[in-house]
Each structure stands twice: as structure tokens, then as C-alpha cells.
Protein backbone atom coordinates (compact mmCIF):
# COMPACT_ATOMS: atom_id res chain seq x y z
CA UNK A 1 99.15 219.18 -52.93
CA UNK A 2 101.39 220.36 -50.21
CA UNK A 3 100.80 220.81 -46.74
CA UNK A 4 100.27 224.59 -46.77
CA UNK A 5 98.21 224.62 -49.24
CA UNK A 6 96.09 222.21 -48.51
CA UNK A 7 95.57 223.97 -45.21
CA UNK A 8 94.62 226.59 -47.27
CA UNK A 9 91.99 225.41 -49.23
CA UNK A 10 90.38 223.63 -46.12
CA UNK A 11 90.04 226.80 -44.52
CA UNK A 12 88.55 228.94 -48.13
CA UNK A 13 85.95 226.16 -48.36
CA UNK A 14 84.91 225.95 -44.87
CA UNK A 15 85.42 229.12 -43.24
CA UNK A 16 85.06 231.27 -47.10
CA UNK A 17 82.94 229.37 -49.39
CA UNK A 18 80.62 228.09 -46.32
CA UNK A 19 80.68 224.01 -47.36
CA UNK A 20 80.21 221.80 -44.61
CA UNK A 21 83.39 220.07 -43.15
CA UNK A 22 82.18 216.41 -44.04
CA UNK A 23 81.64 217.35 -47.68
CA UNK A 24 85.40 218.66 -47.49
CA UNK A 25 86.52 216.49 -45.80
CA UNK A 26 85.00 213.27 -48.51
CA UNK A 27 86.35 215.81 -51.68
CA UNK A 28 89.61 216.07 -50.32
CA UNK A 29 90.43 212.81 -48.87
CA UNK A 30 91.06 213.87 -45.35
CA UNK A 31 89.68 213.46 -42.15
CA UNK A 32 87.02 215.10 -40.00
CA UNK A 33 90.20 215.74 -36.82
CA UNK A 34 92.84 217.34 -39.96
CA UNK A 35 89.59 219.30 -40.93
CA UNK A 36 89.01 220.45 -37.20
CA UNK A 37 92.87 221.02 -36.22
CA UNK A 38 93.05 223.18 -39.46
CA UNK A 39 89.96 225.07 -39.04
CA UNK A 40 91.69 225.74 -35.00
CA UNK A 41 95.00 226.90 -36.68
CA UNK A 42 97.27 224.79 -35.79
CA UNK A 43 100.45 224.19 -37.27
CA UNK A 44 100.83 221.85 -39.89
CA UNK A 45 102.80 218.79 -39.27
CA UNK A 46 102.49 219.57 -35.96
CA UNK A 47 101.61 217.28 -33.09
CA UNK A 48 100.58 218.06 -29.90
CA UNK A 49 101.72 215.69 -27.03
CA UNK A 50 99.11 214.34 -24.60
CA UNK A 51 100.55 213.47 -21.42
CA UNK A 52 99.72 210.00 -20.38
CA UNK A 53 97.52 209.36 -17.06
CA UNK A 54 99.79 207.35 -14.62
CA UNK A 55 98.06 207.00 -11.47
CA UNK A 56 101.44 205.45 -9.97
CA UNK A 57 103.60 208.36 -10.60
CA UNK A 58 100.73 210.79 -9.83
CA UNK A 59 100.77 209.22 -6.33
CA UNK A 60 104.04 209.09 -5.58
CA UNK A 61 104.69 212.70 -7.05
CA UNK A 62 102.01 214.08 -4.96
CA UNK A 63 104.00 212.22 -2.08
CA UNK A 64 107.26 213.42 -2.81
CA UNK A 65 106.04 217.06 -2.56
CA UNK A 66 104.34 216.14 0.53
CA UNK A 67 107.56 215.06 1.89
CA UNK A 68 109.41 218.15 0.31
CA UNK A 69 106.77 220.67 2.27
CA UNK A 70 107.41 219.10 5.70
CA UNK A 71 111.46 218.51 5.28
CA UNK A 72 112.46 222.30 6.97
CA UNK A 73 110.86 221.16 10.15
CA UNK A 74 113.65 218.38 10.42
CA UNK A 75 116.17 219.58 8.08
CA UNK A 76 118.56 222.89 8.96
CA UNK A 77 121.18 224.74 6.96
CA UNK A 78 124.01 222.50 4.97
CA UNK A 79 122.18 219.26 6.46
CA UNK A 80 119.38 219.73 3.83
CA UNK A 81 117.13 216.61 1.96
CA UNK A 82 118.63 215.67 -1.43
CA UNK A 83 116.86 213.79 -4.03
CA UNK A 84 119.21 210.32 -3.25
CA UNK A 85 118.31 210.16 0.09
CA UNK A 86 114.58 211.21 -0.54
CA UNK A 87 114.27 208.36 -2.80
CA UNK A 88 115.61 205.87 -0.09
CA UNK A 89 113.25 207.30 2.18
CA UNK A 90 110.40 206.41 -0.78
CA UNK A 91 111.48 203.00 -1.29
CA UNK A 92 111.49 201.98 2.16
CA UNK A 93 107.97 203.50 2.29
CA UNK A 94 106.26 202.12 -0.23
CA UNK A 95 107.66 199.03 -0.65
CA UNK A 96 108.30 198.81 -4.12
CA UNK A 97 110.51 200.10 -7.01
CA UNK A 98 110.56 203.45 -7.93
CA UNK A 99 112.47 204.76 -10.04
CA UNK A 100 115.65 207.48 -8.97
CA UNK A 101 115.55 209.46 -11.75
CA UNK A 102 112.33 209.65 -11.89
CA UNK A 103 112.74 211.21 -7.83
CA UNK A 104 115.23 213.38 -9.31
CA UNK A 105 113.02 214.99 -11.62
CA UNK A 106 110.08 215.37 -9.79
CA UNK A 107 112.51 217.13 -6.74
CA UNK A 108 114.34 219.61 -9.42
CA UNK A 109 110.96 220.84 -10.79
CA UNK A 110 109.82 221.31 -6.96
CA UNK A 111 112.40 223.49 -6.38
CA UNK A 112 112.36 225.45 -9.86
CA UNK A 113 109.23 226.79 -9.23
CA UNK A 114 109.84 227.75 -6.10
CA UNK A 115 113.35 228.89 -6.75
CA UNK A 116 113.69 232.91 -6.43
CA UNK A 117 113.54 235.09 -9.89
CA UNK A 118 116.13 238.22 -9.43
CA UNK A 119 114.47 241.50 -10.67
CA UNK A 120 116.73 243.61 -12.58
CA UNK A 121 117.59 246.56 -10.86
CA UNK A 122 118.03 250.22 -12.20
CA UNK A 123 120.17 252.13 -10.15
CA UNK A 124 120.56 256.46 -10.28
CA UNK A 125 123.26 258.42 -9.45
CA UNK A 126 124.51 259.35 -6.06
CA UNK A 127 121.44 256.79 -4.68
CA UNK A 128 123.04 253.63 -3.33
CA UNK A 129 125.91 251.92 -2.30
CA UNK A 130 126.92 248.82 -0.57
CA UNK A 131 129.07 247.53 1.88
CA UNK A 132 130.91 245.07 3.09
CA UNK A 133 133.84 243.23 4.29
CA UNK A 134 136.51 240.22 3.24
CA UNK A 135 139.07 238.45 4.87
CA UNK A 136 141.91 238.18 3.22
CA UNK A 137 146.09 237.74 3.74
CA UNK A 138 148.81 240.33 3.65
CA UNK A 139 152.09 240.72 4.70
CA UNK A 140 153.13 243.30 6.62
CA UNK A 141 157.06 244.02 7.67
CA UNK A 142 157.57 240.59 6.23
CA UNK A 143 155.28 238.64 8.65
CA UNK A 144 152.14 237.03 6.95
CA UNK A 145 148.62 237.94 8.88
CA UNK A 146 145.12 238.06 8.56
CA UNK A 147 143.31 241.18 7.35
CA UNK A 148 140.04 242.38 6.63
CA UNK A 149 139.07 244.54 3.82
CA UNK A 150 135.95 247.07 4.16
CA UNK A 151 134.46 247.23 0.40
CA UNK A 152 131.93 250.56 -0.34
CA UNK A 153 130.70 250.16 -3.85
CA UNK A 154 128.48 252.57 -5.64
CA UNK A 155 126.07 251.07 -7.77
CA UNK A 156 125.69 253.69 -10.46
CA UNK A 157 129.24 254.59 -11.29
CA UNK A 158 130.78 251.13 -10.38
CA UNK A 159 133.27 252.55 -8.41
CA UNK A 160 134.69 251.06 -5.17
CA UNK A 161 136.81 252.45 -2.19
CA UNK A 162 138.68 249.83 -0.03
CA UNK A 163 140.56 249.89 3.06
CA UNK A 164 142.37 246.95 5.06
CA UNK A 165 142.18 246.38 8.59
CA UNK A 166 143.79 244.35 11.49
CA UNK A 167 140.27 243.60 12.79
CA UNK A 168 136.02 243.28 11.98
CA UNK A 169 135.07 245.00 15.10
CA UNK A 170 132.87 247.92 15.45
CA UNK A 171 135.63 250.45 15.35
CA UNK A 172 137.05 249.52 12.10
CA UNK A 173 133.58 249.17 10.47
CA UNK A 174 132.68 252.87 11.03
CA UNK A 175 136.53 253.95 10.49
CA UNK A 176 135.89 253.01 6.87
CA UNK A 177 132.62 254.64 6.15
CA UNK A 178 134.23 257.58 7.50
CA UNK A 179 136.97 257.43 5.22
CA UNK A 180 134.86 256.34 2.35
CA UNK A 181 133.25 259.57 2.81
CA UNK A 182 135.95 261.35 2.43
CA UNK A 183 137.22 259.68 -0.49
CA UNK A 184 134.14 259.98 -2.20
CA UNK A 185 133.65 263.73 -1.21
CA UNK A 186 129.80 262.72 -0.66
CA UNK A 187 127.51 260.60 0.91
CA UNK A 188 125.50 257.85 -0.90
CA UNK A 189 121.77 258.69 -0.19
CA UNK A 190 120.98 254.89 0.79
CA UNK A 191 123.41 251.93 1.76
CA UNK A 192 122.57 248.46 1.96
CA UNK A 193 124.42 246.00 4.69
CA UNK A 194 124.23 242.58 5.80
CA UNK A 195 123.25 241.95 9.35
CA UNK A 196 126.27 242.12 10.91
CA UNK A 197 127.00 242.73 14.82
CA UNK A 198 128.50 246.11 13.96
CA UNK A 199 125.20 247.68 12.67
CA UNK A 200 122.70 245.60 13.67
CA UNK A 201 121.63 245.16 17.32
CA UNK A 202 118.80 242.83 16.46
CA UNK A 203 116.57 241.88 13.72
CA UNK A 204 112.88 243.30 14.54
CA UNK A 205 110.20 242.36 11.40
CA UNK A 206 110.88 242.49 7.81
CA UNK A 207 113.32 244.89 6.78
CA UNK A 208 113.04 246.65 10.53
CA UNK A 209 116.23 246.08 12.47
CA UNK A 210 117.17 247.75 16.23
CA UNK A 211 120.53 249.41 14.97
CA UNK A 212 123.48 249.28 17.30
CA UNK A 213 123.89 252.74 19.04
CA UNK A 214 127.29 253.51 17.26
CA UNK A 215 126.08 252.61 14.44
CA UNK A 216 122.86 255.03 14.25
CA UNK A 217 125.31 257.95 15.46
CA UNK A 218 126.71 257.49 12.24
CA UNK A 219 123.96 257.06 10.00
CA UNK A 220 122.46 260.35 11.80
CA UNK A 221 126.02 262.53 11.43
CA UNK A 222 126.14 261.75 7.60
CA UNK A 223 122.54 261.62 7.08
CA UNK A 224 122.25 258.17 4.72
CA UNK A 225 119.69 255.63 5.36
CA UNK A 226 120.89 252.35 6.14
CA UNK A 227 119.11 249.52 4.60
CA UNK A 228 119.96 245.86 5.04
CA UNK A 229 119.71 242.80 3.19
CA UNK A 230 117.66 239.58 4.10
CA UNK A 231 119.52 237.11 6.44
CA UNK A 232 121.40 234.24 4.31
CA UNK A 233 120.97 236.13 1.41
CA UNK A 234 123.64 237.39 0.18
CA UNK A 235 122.57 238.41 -3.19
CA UNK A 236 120.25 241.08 -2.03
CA UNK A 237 123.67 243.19 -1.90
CA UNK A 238 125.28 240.95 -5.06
CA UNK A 239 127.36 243.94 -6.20
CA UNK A 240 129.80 244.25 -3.39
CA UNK A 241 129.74 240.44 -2.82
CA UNK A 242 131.03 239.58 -6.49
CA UNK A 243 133.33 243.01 -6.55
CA UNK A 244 134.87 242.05 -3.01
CA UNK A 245 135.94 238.56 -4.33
CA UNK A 246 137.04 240.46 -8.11
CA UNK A 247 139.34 242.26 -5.95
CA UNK A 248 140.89 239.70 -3.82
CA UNK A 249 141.50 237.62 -6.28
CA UNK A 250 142.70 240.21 -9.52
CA UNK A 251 144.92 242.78 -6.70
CA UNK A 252 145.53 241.03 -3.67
CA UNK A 253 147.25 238.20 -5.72
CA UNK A 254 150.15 237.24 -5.06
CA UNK A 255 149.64 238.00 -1.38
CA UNK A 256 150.52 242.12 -1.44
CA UNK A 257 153.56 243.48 1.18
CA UNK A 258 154.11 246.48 2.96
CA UNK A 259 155.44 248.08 6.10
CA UNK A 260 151.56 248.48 7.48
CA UNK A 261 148.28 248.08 6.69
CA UNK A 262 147.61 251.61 5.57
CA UNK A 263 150.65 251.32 2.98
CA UNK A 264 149.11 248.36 1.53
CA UNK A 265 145.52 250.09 1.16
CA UNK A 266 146.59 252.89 -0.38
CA UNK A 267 148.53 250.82 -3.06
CA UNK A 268 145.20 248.63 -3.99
CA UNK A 269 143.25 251.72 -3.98
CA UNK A 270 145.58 253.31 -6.45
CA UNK A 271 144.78 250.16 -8.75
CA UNK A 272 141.19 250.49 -8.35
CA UNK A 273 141.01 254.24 -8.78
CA UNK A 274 143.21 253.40 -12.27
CA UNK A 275 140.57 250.47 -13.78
CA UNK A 276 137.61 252.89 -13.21
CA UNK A 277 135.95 255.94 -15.41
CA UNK A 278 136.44 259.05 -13.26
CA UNK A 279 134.05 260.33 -15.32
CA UNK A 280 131.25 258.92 -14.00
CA UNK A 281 132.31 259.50 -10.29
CA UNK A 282 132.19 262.93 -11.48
CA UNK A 283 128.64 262.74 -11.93
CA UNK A 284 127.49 260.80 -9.23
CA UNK A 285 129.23 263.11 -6.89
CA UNK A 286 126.70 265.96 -7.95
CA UNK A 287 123.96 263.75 -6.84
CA UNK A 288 125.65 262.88 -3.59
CA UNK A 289 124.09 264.02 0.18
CA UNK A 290 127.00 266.78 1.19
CA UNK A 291 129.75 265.82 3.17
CA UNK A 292 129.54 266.83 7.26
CA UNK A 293 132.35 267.45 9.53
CA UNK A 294 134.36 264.08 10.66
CA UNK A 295 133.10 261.76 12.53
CA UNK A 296 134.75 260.15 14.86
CA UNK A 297 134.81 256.15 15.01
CA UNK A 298 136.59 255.85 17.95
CA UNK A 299 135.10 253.99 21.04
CA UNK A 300 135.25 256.00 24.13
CA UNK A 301 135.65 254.97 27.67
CA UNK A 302 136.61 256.18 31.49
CA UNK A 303 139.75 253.55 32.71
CA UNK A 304 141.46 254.21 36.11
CA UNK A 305 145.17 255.39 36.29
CA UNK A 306 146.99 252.41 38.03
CA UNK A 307 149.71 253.60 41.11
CA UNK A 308 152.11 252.39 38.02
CA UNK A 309 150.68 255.45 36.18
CA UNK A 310 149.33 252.75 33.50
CA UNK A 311 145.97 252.60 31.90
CA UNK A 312 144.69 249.42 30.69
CA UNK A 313 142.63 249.08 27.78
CA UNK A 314 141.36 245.87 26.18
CA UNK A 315 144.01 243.95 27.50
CA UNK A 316 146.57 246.34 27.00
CA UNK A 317 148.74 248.44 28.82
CA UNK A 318 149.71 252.56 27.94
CA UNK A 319 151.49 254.65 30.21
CA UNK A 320 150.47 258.37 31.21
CA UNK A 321 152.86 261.25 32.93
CA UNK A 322 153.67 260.20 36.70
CA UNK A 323 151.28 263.25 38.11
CA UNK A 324 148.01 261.49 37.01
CA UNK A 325 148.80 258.20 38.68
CA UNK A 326 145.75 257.22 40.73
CA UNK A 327 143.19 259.43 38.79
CA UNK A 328 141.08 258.84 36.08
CA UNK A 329 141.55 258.99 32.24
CA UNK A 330 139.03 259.26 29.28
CA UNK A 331 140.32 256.81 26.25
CA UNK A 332 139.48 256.93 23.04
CA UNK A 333 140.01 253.93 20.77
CA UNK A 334 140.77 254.10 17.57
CA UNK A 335 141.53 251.25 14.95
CA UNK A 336 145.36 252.24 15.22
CA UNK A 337 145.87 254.43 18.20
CA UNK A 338 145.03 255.06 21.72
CA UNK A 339 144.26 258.36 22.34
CA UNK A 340 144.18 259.03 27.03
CA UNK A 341 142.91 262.06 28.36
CA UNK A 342 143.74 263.04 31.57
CA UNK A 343 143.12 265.48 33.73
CA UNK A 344 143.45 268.99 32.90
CA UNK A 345 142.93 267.81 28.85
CA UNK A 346 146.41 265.95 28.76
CA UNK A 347 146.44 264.27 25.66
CA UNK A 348 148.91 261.39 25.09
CA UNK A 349 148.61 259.00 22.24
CA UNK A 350 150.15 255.45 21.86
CA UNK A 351 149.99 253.16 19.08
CA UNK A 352 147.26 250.16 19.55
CA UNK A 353 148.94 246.86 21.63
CA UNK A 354 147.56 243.70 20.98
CA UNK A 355 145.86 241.96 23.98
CA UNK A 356 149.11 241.33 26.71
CA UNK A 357 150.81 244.23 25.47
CA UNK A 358 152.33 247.26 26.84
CA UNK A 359 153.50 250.60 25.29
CA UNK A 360 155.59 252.55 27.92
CA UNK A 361 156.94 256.12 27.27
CA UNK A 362 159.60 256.30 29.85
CA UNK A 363 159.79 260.12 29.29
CA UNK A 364 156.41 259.72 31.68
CA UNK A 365 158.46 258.66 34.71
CA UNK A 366 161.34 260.68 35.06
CA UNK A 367 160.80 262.12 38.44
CA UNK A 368 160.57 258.58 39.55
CA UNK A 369 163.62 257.35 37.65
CA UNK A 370 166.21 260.43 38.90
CA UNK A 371 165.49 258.87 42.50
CA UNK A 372 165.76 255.16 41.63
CA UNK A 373 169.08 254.06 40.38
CA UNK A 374 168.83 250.06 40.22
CA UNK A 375 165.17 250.94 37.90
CA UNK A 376 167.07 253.20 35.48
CA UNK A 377 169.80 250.41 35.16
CA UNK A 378 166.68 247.69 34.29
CA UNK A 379 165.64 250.00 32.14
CA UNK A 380 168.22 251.66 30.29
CA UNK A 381 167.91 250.66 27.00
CA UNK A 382 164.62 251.28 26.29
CA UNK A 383 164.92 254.63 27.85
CA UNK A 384 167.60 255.69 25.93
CA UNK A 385 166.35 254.79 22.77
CA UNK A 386 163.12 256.66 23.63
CA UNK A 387 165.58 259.93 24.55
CA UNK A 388 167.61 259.30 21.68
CA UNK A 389 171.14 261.27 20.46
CA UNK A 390 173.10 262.31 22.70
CA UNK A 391 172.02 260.15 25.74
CA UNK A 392 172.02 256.68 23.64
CA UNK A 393 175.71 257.99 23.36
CA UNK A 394 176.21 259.38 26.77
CA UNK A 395 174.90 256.09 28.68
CA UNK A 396 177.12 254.11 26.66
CA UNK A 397 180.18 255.67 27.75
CA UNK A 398 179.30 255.90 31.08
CA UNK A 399 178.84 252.39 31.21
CA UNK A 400 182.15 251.31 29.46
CA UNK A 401 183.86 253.60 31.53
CA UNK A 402 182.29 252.99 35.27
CA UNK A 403 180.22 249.97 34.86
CA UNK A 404 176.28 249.39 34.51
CA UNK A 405 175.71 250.33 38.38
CA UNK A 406 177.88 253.36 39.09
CA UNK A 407 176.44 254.59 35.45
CA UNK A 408 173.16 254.15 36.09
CA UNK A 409 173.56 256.52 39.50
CA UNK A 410 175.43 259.19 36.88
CA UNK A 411 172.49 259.28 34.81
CA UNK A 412 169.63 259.43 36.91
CA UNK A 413 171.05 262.43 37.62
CA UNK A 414 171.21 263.72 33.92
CA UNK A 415 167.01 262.46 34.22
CA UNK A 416 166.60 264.53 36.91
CA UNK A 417 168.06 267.68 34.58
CA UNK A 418 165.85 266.83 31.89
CA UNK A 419 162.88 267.01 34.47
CA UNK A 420 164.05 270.33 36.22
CA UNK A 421 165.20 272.03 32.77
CA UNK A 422 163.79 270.24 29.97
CA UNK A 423 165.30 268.29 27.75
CA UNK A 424 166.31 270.78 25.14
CA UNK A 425 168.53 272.61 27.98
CA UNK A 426 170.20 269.29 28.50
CA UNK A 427 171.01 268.18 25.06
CA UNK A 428 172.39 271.95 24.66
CA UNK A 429 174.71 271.44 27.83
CA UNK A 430 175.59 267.74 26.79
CA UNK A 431 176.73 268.96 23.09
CA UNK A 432 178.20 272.41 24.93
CA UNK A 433 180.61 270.08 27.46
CA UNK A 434 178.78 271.88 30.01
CA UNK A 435 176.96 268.84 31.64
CA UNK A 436 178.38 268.94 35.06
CA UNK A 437 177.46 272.33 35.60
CA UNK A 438 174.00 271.93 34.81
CA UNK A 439 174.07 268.66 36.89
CA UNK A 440 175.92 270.72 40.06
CA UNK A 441 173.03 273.40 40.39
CA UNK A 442 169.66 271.91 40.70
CA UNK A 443 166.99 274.46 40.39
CA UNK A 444 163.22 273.27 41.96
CA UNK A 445 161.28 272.80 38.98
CA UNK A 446 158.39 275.52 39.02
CA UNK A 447 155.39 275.24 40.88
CA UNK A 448 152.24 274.40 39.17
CA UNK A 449 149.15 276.04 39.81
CA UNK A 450 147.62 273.42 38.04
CA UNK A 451 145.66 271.60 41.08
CA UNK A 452 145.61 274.83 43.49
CA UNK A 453 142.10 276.17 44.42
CA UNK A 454 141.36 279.20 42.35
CA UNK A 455 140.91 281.40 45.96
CA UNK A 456 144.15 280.25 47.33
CA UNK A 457 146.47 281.46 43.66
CA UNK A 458 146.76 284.78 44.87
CA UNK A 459 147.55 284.25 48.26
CA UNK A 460 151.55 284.84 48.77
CA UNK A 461 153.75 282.38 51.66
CA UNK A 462 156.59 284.49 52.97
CA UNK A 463 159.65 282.15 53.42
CA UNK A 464 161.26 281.22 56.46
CA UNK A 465 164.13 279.54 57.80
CA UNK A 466 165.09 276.48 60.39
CA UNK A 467 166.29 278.92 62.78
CA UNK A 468 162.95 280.44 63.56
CA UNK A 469 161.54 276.77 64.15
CA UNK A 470 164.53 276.61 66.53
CA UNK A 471 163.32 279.92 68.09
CA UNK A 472 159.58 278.45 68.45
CA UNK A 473 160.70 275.09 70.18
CA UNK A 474 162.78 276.56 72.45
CA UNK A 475 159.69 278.70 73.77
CA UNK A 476 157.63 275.75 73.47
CA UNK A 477 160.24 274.32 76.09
């Protein structure tokens, strides 16, 4: 009789026919436990494994998890407890053999159960993105540097806007959301961060963090709510983490060139924007929070104007028009420019200097620089490569022709025509052959009303002449 149906018949006479399980048992040769695992339905041929008491291994099991419980009070980050050196630790203990793999097993079960289970997540449109950033290496005008890539991925759609940058700093962090933004035409309705300094001030309870003060500007001009992951856990924001390294490693290889940063973004954008379904931005972009007016990432701050009409900024030096030396300026920041306001809303802009540097617009200094020779001749050829055609040409042949010294007195005076006329006027005059008449009648530039009291603008000063000062020292006399 087989197997099957000889469970089969042990269960119609028992559990059917109502015969008692000894009288079965005798008729059909088997024994009372077949009888009784049958009659439990169990399956046949099967047999079920009883784990063996050992009080030894019970002991030192219950030990090792002891040991295991206790280890992150003397254990930190990358200098963690493995099973090798836990066994050591054992045998030197107890005294006796014990067995490594046995260690092994006990410690990879301990930390199964108590390893983390991932939830799978559903995401809707428009709801969430994440952010984040890489270093990576470009090179820009042939000179390999470091960069840093800001990564915005939307969960729903997939799709991810990047943007490189010279620096991780607070400036460049909110630079990108605002031109994420734009990109997306929308606003995500939640997006999760790590903790970094940028956004995070400090980490309160739980999920509750102090945001930085920048940072919460933002998040209250475009209306998201930040959320942030756990520390060390980089997974709770796993899209962007495994999409930033996809990209470094399927765009930004080899290392991709350019004449700036910008260039190079736009390029790897261009071979995102071509991998992805536009369809499905499409979609999420109905679900999206609407877009506000700009905001503004730059960091803002009140510098003083040095005597050298300079204005120093992170270690850097800009220069601003002569007439607001020893005043005060209002910079803003940016990732790539300098923006100075001075008084009277003056605007002048300079590209960003690293720390040491110095971006001087001799155009700023030319009242200075028609009265001062010897400092036009030591700096000549930046200043005429900041004037450009004609007066690279013209200071050339001046100097050919009468040496650096005698040329540099000949065209301070051509600086002091650009101040008094403009340099439009001069260029004319220069291209006209007309120069030395233009340099033979100096007009006074025009007053500015600029800094003169409101009450005093109307007020009118009759003129006068050295003779009636002669007149009123003679009577004096």
C-alpha cells in the first residue's frame, strides 16, 4: 500500500468509521505515533527535527548576546565588535574551546533580527522629492577641480534636475532649489534632506530639527515642507543617494570639460532630460505647489569701503567708484557674483574671487589716475585692456614713441577726458584725429547734486573773481 493511501485509510477508520487507533493500528501493522502523526495531518514521509538540548551552547549563546547588548557603550562608528574578535574575547573568558563558527552564527542571527526591514513606499504625483549633493571632478578651461553636484529627484516621475557647483556652502545649496524650481515649473509638496549644516541648525527630538534661518526663508517663499532623514541613515532618502552615484558614474565619466561650471551643467542636464519620459513630468507638474516669484539665495551683508575704495568680502577684494571710498556698501553674495551696493543704489557687480583675490575695475579710479602719472604707468596694462580699442592701441604707440614715463603723463591726460566727457566722446575724438583738442579744453565735469541737502538745491552762488578778494584784503589792511 503506498504512503498516501495508507494515510488515507488510517484517517476513514479512525476519524470515519469510529475504530479505535490500537485496533488500527494491530490491523494495519503500524504504530500507535504513525497513527497519531496521521490523525494530526502531517505530511507523509515527513520528519520533524527536534532540536537537541545543549546546556553548553545555551550558556554561552545567552553570553554572547549579553556581550552583544553592552558592546555600543564601548564600541563607536567603524571601530565596531566583529564576531573574530568576540570569540577571542569568549575564549579568554571561559577558559575553554569554543567553537568560531559556532560565534559566527550565533552573532549573524543577533543581528538579523534586529537588522531594519525597508517598507515599500508608494509615492503620488507632485508629493515628494529629494535632495542632495556629490562631489565629484570636472575640468574647467582645461584645469582639473573639485565640484559638487546638487541632485533634486522626484519620486513619482523619476526625474532629476542637477546643477554643479564650485562649493557645499549655504549659498549654493539654496541656489539650486531655486533653480530646480524653475526647471521644474513647480514645487514638490514635501522634500526630504539629510542633516546637513545648510538646513539644519540643530537636531531637536525625532524628526524635529531647529532649521537654519536661510534655510526656513526658503521653505516659507516656496511653501514645501522640509522633512529630513534619520542621522547615518542614508537610506531614508535611498532614491537620490543611488541616482546621485547612477549619474556620476554613467555622465560624468570620463571626467566632463567645459569653459565653466554652468556649461558643464547644462550639458549633463541635457542627458538627463533625454533618458527620462517627459510624459510623466507632465503629470506631476499638475500636482505641483505653484511656482512664487524668485528667491534670492544670495547672502547679504554691510562691509566698509576701504580709503582704497575696495570692499572686502570673504577674503576677497572688489573695487567700487572712487566717490564711495570711506562709506559703507551692502553686498550680496551670490554663488558666482558679487553684487555691492552703495550709496545712492549704485550697483556694481564683479565675478566671485577666491579667498586672496582681487577684482579691480580701473574704470572706478580715473579721477585718481589723471593726477597720478607713475600709478597709471604700474598699471597700464590692465587698464587698457579694461578700456579696450582704441586706447590698448593708443598707449602702445605712445609708449614706442616717447617711452613708458613720458607716455604714461600723455595718457593720464586722455583718463582725465574720459572722466570729464565720457568715454564715448573720447573714443569719437580718438577715431576723429581730434584728440588734442578735446585734451586742450578741459571742461569741469558737472556738479552733482547727489550729496547736497535737499534745502540748499535751489539756492543759486553768484560767481566772483580774485580781484574782489584783492579788493577785501586791501580794506582788511
Amino acid at each position: 500500500m503506498l504512503q498516501v493511501e495508507l494515510v488515507h485509510v488510517i484517517r476513514h477508520k479512525v476519524l470515519v468509521e469510529g475504530l479505535p487507533k490500537r485496533q488500527v493500528a494491530r490491523e494495519l501493522g503500524v504504530g500507535r505515533n504513525t497513527i497519531d502523526a496521521y490523525l494530526d495531518g502531517r505530511e507523509p514521509g515527513k520528519r520533524v527535527q527536534v532540536r537537541k538540548r545543549q546546556p553548553i551552547h545555551d550558556e554561552i549563546e545567552a553570553r554572547i548576546e549579553e556581550i552583544l547588548d553592552d558592546s555600543p557603550k564601548w564600541t563607536h562608528g567603524k571601530q565596531k565588535l566583529t564576531a573574530k574578535r568576540l570569540w577571542r574575547m569568549l575564549v579568554d573568558e571561559e577558559k575553554r574551546e569554543i567553537g568560531y563558527t559556532f560565534v559566527k552564527d550565533v552573532v549573524r542571527e543577533y543581528r538579523r533580527r534586529r537588522r531594519e526591514v525597508f517598507v515599500p513606499l508608494v509615492y503620488r504625483p507632485g508629493e515628494v522629492a529629494e535632495v542632495d549633493f556629490f562631489e565629484v571632478f570636472v575640468v574647467v578651461s582645461g584645469v582639473k577641480q573639485k565640484a559638487y553636484m546638487f541632485v533634486m529627484r522626484l519620486m513619482y516621475s523619476g526625474r532629476d534636475f542637477c546643477f554643479l557647483y564650485p562649493r557645499q556652502d549655504a549659498t549654493c545649496f539654496l541656489d539650486g532649489h531655486v533653480r530646480a524650481m524653475a526647471y521644474l515649473q513647480g514645487v514638490p509638496w514635501r522634500i526630504i534632506y539629510d542633516n546637513l549644516r545648510a538646513a539644519v541648525a540643530k537636531i531637536v527630538v525625532g524628526s524635529e530639527r531647529k532649521l537654519a534661518t536661510r534655510f526656513q526663508a526658503l521653505a516659507a517663499h516656496y511653501a514645501f515642507e522640509p522633512c529630513f532623514a534619520r542621522p547615518a541613515t542614508g537610506h531614508d532618502k535611498g532614491g537620490v543617494e543611488v541616482r546621485g552615484r547612477t549619474i556620476r558614474w554613467q555622465h560624468l565619466v570620463p571626467i566632463p570639460e567645459g569653459e565653466s561650471l554652468e556649461e558643464i551643467s547644462i550639458n549633463v542636464q541635457r542627458k538627463l532630460d533625454g533618458e527620462n519620459d517627459a510624459g510623466k513630468l507632465d503629470e506631476e507638474r499638475k500636482h505641483f505647489l505653484p511656482l512664487p516669484a524668485s528667491f534670492s539665495p544670495s547672502r547679504v551683508t554691510t562691509v566698509a569701503i576701504s580709503r582704497s575704495s575696495l570692499v572686502k568680502v570673504d577674503g576677497a577684494s572688489y573695487s567700487v567708484p572712487w566717490i564711495h571710498a570711506g562709506l559703507e556698501a551692502t553686498v550680496h553674495i551670490g554663488v558666482f557674483d558679487v553684487d555691492i551696493v552703495c550709496p545712492g543704489n549704485d550697483r556694481i557687480r564683479h565675478k566671485k574671487q577666491p579667498f586672496g583675490g582681487k577684482s579691480v575695475d580701473y574704470h572706478h579710479y580715473l579721477r585718481e589716475l589723471r593726477t597720478k602719472p607713475q600709478a597709471v604707468r604700474q598699471v597700464a596694462d590692465v587698464l587698457v585692456a579694461q578700456l579696450g580699442e582704441p586706447f590698448d592701441s593708443l598707449w602702445r604707440s605712445l609708449a614706442e614713441d616717447l617711452g613708458d614715463k613720458e607716455a604714461a603723463r600723455r595718457f593720464a591726460k586722455v583718463l582725465g577726458a574720459i572722466d570729464d566727457h565720457g568715454k564715448d566722446v573720447v573714443i569719437e575724438r580718438i577715431r576723429a584725429g581730434k584728440l588734442k583738442t578735446l585734451l586742450a579744453r578741459r571742461e569741469p565735469p558737472p556738479t552733482s547734486l547727489t550729496n547736497v541737502p535737499e534745502a540748499l538745491r535751489q539756492i543759486d552762488v553768484e560767481k566772483s573773481d580774485i580781484s574782489a578778494y584783492d579788493a577785501l584784503l586791501g580794506g582788511a589792511l
